[in-house]
Protein backbone atom coordinates (compact mmCIF):
# COMPACT_ATOMS: atom_id res chain seq x y z
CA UNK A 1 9.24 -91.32 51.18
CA UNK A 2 7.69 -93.36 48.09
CA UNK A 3 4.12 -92.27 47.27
CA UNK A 4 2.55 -93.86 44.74
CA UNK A 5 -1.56 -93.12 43.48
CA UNK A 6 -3.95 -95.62 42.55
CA UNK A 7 -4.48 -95.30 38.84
CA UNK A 8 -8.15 -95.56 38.21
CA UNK A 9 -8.47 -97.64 35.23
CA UNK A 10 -11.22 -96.27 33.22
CA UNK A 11 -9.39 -92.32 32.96
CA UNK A 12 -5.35 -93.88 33.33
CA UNK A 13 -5.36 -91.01 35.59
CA UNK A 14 -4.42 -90.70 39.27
CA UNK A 15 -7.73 -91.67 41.28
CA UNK A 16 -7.32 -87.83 43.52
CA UNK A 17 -8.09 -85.95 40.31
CA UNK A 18 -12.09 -86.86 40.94
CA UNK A 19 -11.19 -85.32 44.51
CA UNK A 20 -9.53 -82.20 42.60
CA UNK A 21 -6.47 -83.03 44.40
CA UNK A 22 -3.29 -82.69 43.18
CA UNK A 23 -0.14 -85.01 43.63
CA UNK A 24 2.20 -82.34 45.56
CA UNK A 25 -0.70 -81.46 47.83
CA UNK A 26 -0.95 -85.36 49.09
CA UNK A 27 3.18 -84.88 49.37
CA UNK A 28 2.74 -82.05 51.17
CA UNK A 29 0.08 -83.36 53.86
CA UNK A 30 2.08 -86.40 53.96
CA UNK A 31 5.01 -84.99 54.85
CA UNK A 32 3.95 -82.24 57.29
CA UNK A 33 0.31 -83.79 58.26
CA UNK A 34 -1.66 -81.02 60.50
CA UNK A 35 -3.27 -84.59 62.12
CA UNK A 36 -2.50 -88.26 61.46
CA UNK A 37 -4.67 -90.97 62.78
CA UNK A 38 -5.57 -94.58 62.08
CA UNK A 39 -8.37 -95.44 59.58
CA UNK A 40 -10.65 -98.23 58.84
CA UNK A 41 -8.95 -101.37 57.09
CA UNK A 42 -5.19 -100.39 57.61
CA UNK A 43 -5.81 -96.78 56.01
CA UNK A 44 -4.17 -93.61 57.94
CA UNK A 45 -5.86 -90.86 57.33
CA UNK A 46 -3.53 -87.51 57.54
CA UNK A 47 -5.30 -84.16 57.72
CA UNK A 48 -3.26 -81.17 56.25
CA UNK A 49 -2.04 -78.06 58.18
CA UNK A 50 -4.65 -75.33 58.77
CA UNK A 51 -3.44 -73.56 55.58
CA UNK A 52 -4.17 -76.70 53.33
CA UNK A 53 -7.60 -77.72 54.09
CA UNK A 54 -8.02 -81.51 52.19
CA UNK A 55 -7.81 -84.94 53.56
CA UNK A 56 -5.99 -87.68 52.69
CA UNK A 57 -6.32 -91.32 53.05
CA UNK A 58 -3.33 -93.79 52.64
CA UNK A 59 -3.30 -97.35 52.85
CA UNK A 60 0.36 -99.21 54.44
């Protein structure tokens, strides 16, 4: 699986840091989501497993 992060362009930084989210934590809901549904506009949104409590949204 390719995941790639939107950069935001004022910080050249991945746009999850200002959701204190870090990149192997979206791998790891990605790849074993506790819940994956559809979002708004294309998005998914995958849910992590009881032990990792954040949210993720991903657009296709």
């Amino acid at each position: 699986m390719e995941i790639r992060f939107y950069i935001d362009p004022a910080t050249d930084l991945p746009h999850i840091y200002q959701h204190s989210v870090k990149e192997h934590e979206v791998e790891e809901i990605l790849r074993r989501p506790g819940e994956d549904r559809r979002g708004r506009k294309g998005s998914r949104v995958s849910i992590g497993p009881e032990r990792v409590t954040k949210r993720v949204k991903s657009f296709v």
